[in-house]
Structure formats: structure tokens, C-alpha cells
Protein backbone atom coordinates (compact mmCIF):
# COMPACT_ATOMS: atom_id res chain seq x y z
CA UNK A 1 -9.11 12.23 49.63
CA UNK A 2 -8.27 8.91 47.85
CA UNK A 3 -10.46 6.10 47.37
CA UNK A 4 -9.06 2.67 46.53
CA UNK A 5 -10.62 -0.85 46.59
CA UNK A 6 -9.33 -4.73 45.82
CA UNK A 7 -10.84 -7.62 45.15
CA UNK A 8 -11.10 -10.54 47.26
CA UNK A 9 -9.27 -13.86 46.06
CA UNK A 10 -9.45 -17.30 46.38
CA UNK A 11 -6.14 -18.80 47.17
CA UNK A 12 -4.75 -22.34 46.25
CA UNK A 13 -7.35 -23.80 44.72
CA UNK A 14 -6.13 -26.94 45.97
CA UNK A 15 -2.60 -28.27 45.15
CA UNK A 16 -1.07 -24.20 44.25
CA UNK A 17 -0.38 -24.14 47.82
CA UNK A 18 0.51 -20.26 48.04
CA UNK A 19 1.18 -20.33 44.54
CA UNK A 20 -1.98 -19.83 43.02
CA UNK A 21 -5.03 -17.26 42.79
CA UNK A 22 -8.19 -15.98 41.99
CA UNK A 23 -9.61 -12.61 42.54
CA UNK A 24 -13.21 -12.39 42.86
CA UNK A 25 -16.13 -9.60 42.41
CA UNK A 26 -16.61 -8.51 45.87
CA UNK A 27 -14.05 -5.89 46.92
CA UNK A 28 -12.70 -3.87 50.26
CA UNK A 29 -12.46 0.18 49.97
CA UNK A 30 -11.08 2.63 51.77
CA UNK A 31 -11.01 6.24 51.64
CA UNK A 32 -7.71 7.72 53.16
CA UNK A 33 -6.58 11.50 53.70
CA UNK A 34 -3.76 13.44 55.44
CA UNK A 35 -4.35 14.17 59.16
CA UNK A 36 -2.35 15.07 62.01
CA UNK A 37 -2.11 11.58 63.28
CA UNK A 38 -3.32 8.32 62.58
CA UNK A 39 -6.94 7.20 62.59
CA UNK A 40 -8.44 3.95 61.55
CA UNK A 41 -12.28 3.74 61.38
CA UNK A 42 -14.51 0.82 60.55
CA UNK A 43 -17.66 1.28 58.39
CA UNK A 44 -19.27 2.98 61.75
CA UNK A 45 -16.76 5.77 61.89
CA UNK A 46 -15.35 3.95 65.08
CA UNK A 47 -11.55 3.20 65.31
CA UNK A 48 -11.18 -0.12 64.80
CA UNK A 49 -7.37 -2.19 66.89
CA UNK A 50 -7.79 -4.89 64.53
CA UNK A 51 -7.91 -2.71 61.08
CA UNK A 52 -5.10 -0.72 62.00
CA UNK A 53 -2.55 -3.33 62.87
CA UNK A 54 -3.43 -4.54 59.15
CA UNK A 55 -3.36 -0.51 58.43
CA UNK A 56 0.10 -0.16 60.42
CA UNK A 57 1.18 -3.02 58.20
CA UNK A 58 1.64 -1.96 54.86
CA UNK A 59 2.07 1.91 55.92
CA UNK A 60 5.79 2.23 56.03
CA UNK A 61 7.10 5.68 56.10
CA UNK A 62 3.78 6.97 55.01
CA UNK A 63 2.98 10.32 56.60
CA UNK A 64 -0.29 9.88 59.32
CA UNK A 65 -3.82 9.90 57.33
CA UNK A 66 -7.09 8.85 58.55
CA UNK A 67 -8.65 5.93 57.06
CA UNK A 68 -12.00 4.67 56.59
CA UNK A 69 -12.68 1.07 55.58
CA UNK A 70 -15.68 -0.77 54.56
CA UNK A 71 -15.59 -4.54 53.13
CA UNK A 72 -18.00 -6.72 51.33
CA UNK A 73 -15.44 -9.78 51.79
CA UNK A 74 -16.38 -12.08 54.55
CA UNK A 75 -13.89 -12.35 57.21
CA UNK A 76 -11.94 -15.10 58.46
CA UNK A 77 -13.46 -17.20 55.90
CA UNK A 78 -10.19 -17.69 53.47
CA UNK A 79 -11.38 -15.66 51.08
CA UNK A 80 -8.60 -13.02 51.21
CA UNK A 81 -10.12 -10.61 53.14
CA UNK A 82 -6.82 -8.83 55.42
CA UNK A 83 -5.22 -9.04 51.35
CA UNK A 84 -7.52 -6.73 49.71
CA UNK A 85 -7.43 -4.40 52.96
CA UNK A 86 -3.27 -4.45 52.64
CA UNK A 87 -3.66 -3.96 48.69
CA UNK A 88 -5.82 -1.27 48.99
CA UNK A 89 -4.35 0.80 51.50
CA UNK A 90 -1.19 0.31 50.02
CA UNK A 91 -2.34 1.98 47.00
CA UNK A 92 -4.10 4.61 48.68
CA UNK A 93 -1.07 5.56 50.42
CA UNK A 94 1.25 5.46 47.47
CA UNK A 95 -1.06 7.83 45.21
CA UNK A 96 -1.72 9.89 48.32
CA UNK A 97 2.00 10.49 48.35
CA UNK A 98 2.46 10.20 44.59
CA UNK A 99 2.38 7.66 42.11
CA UNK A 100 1.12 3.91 42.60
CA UNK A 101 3.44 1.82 41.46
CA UNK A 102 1.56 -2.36 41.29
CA UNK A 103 4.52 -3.98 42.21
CA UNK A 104 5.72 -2.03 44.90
CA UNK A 105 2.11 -2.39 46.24
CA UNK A 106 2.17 -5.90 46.10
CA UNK A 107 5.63 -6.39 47.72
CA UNK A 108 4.47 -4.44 50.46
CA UNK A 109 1.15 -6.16 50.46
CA UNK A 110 2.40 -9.60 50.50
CA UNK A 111 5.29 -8.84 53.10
CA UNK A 112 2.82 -7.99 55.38
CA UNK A 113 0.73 -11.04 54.67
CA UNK A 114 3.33 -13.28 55.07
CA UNK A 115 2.65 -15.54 51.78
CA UNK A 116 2.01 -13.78 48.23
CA UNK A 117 -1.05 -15.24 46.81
CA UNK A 118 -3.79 -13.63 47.75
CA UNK A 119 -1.46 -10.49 47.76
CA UNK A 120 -0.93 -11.01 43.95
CA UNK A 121 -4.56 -11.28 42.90
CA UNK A 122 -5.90 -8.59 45.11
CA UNK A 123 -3.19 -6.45 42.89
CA UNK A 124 -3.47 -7.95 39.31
CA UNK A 125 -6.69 -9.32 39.51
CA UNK A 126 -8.00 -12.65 37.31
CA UNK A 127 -6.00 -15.77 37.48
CA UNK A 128 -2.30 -15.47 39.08
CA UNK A 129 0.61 -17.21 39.63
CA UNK A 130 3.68 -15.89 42.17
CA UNK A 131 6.96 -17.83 40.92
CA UNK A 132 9.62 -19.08 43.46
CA UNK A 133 11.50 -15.83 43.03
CA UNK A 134 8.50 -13.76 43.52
CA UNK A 135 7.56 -13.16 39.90
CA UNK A 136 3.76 -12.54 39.11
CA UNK A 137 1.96 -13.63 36.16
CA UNK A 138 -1.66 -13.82 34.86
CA UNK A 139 -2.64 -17.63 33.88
CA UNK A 140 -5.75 -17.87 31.37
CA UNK A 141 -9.10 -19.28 32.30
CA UNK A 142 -11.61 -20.11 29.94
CA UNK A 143 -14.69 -18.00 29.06
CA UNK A 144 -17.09 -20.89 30.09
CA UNK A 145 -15.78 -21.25 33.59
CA UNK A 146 -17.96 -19.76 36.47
CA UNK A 147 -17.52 -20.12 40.40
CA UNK A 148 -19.14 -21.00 43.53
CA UNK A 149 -18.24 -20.42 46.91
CA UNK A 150 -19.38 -22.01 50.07
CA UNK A 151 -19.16 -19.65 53.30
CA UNK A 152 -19.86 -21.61 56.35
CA UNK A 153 -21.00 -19.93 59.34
CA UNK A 154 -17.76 -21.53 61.37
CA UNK A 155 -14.52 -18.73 61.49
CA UNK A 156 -10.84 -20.60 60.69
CA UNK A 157 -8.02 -18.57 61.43
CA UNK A 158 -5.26 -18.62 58.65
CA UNK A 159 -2.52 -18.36 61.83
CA UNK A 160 -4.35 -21.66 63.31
CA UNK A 161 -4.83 -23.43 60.13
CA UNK A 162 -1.09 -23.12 58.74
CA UNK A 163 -0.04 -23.78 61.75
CA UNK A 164 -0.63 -27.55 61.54
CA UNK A 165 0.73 -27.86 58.45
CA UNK A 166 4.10 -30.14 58.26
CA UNK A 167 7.21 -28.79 57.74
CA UNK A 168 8.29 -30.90 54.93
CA UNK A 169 6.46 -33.37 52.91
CA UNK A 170 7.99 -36.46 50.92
CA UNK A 171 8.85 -37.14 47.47
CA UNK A 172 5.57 -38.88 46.66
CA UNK A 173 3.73 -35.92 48.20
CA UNK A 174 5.70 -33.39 46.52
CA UNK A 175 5.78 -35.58 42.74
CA UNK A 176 1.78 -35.98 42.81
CA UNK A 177 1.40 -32.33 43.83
CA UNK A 178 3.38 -31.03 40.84
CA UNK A 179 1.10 -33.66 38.76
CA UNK A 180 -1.94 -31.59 40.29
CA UNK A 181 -1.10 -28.07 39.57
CA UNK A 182 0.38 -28.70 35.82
CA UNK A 183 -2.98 -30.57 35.34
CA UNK A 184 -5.28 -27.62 37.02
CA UNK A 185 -3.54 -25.16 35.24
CA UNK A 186 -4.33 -26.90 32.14
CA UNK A 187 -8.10 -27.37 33.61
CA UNK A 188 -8.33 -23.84 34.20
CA UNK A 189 -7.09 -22.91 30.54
CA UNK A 190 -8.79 -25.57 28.64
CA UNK A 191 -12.57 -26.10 30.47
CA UNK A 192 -11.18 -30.01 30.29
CA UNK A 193 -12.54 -32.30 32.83
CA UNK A 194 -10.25 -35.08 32.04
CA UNK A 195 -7.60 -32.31 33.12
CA UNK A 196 -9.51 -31.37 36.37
CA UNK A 197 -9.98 -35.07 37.32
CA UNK A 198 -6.15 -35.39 37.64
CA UNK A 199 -5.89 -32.40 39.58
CA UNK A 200 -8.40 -33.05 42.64
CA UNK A 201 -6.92 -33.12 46.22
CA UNK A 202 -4.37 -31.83 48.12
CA UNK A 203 -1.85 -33.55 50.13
CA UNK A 204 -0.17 -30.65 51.28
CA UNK A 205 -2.54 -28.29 53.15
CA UNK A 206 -5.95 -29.76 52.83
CA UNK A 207 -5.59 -33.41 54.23
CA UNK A 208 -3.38 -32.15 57.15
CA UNK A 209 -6.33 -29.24 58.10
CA UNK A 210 -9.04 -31.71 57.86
CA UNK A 211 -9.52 -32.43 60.97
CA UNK A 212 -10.27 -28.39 61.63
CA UNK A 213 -13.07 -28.21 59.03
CA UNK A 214 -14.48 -31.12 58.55
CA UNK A 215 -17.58 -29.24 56.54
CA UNK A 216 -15.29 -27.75 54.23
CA UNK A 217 -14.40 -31.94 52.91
CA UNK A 218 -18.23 -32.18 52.65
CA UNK A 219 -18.58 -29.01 50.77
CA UNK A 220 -16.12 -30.02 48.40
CA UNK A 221 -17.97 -33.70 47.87
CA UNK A 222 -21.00 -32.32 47.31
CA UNK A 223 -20.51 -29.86 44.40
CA UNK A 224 -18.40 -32.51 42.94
CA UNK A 225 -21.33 -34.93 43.39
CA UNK A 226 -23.47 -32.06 41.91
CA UNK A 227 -21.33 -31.75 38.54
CA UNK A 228 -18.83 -29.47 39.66
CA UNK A 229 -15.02 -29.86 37.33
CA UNK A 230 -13.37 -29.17 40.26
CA UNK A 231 -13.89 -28.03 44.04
CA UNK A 232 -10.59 -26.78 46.99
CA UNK A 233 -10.75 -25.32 50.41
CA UNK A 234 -10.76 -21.38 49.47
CA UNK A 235 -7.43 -20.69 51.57
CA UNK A 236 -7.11 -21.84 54.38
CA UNK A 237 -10.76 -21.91 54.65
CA UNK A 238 -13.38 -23.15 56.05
CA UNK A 239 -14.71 -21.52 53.19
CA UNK A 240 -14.71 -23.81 49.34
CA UNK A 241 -14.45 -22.65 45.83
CA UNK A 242 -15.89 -24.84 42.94
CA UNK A 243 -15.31 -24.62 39.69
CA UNK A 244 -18.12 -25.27 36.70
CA UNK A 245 -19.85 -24.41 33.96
CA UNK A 246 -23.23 -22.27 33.41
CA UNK A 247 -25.03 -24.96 33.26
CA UNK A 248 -24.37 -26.82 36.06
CA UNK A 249 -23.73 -24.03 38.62
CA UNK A 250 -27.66 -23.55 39.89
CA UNK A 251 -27.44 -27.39 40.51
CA UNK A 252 -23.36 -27.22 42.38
CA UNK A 253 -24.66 -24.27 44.19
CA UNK A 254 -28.20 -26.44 45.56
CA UNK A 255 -26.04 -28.64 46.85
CA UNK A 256 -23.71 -26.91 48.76
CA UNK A 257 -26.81 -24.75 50.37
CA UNK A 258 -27.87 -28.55 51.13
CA UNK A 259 -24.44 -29.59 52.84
CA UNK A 260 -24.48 -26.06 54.65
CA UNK A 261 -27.65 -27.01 56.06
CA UNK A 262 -28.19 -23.60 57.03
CA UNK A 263 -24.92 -22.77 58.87
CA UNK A 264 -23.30 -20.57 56.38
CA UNK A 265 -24.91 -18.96 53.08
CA UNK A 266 -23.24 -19.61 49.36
CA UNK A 267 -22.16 -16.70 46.69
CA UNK A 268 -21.80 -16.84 43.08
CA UNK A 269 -19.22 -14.46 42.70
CA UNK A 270 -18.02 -13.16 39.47
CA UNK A 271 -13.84 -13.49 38.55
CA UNK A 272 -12.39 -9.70 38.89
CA UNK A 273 -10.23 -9.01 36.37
CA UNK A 274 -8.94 -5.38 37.32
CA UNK A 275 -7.16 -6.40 40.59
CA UNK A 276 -6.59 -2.93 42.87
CA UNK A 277 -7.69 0.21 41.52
CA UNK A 278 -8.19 3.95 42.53
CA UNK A 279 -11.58 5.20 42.45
């Protein structure tokens, strides 16, 4: 029997529209082992239709194996949660028949996902970047930097919210976007709010999706309000990731518990570093 888990990730972080990542402590596992067909069970033991189309996925020409799945991600919440199921049962089913190889995991992974950033963190872990010919790489973060993430109660389906995205944006859009990311990237490495001040908003995914999670803008408001460097729908959402210091997150995270108003709960998750692993 194999064991595998990944993390979950926060994707975009505002203007790294399926570009940027960050994996997070809480993690999906699954046990898998040969059988004489295919079985996919929930954390009951019951088959579950929805886990094995994301099972059916990333299996290939894997032989049949039952597996077993049990998450602590929160789903449909854009907090990668069908990613770390792909990453992980792609890696189950590669050592199961061999040798794990991370990239091959993540092409599969991401294939199936249809974009490749949640894919990449779920496999590498930390803070990643996919390139425009598919390249991953790990982007620093500084030591001082700690999270917060905003769940609301309220389910967003990725399907639904790219789906009102536009299918081109113009110069302006595109200019001030590259303008964000250089500067967030720089944020992320540096702790430096002057660099996180240029980097808030998104014109690309965020504005266009407001209208389908209207909490998620308030969320984001209020930890910036709160003393947060920096604050983005967590994928597609409705879910929000800020960004701050030690000092300030007991204060970001009262204040997005206050714009909740009790319809959702909020984590202080810690950054994973190790991305998928076998257990």
C-alpha cells in the first residue's frame, strides 16, 4: 500500500493570474493499492463519482488500484483542493508502479487541472512560479511573512468563476498587471510594503468575478484596513489570502472573522515547503 499526500495552495495571489503559488500546511492523502478493478472511496469507505473522475484524471495507463482519500482542504473554496487530490494520486500511482518522477507528476497533474498553478505548488511546495513554456521554479519569501485565509461559508466553482473572465484584456490592463506581479514578487522576497502597495488589485480575474463574491472584496478591505501588506482572492475563490507579519496577524485575522460575520470560519495556515510526498 502507498500513502501519499499534497499540500493545498493558494493560487494567484492577485495579479499572477495562473502564474503564481503558494502551498499551504493543510494537505489531502490517499492510500492506494493494486486491486482487480477500480475503487474510489471517500473518508467513509464509500465510493465516491466525484473523487474518481478527479481519480480517472491523472490515472493514465495505471493498472486498477483502490483508493482511499481523506482531505483537510476545504472544497470549492479556491484553495486548491481537486490539485492536491491530482498531485497526490499521481504520485501514488507512479511509486506504486515504480519510481515518482516530480515533473512527470506535475504534467499530469496540471493537464488534468487545466491551468498549472496550483498543480506546481501542490508538487514543489513553498512559493512557485510556472513560466510561459511550462517551466517551474521556487520564488523566495521572507522569513517574517505569515498568512491568513478567509473561508466563507458560500461555494464558487472554479468552472463558473473563469468562465466570466474576458478573453483578452488591453494594453493598459496587461502593462499595469506586469507592474503588479514584478512588484509582488519583490514584496514577497523583500517583506517591503512600499513593494506590496504597488502590487494590490487585479484587473484581470478579480474585478471581472466581483460581482460573484462580493464578500471576498470585503474580505480583502478589511485585513488591509487591519494592517495586512497585502490581501487577493485565493483562486478563484470566494475564499482570500492575506499576507502580514507576526505582529499584525491576530489583529488581520479579527477582522476578517468580523467581515465573515459568522458565515465562514478563518485559518492561519502555515507555508508548506515539501510540496507532494510519500508517506
Amino acid at each position: 500500500m502507498i500513502v501519499a499526500s499534497a499540500p493545498a495552495s493558494s493560487a494567484n495571489l492577485g495579479p499572477g493570474f495562473d502564474v503564481l503559488a503558494l502551498a499551504l500546511s493543510p494537505r489531502c492523502r490517499v492510500t492506494a493499492e493494486l486491486a482487480e478493478g477500480w475503487e474510489v472511496a471517500g473518508p467513509d469507505g464509500t465510493t465516491d463519482e466525484a473523487l474518481e473522475a478527479l481519480v480517472w484524471g491523472v490515472a493514465g495507463a495505471a493498472p486498477p488500484h483502490r483508493v482511499e482519500v481523506a482531505s483537510d482542504i476545504p472544497i470549492g473554496k479556491g484553495l486548491g483542493s481537486s490539485a492536491a487530490l491530482r498531485v497526490a494520486v499521481a504520485a501514488a500511482l507512479e511509486t506504486s508502479s515504480g519510481e515518482m518522477r516530480l515533473e512527470r507528476v506535475f504534467r499530469n497533474a496540471a493537464q488534468a487541472e487545466g491551468h498549472p498553478d496550483n498543480a506546481a505548488a501542490a508538487v514543489y511546495g513553498g512559493l512557485v512560479a510556472v513560466g510561459a513554456l511550462g517551466a517551474v521554479r521556487r520564488l523566495a519569501m521572507h522569513a517574517s511573512l505569515v498568512v491568513v485565509v478567509a473561508v466563507p461559508d458560500a461555494v464558487l466553482a472554479t468552472a463558473e468563476a473563469r468562465s466570466v473572465l474576458p478573453a483578452e484584456v488591453s494594453r493598459g490592463v496587461a502593462v499595469r498587471t506586469a507592474a503588479r506581479i514584478a512588484f509582488l514578487v519583490e514584496g514577497l522576497r523583500t517583506a517591503d510594503p512600499e513593494a506590496f502597495r504597488e502590487a494590490a488589485g487585479d484587473e484581470i480575474h478579480e474585478t471581472p468575478r466581483r460581482h460573484l463574491s462580493p464578500i471576498s472584496f470585503r474580505l480583502g478591505y478589511a485585513a488591509r484596513a487591519a494592517g495586512a501588506l497585502h490581501a487577493a482572492w485565493s483562486g478563484a475563490g470566494p475564499s482570500v489570502l492575506a499576507v502580514t507579519t507576526e505582529d499584525r496577524r491576530a489583529a488581520v485575522q479579527v477582522a476578517m472573522e468580523e467581515a465573515l460575520a459568522g458565515s465562514g470560519i478563518v485559518l492561519c495556515p502555515g507555508i508548506d515547503r515539501d510540496g507532494v510526498r510519500i508517506e
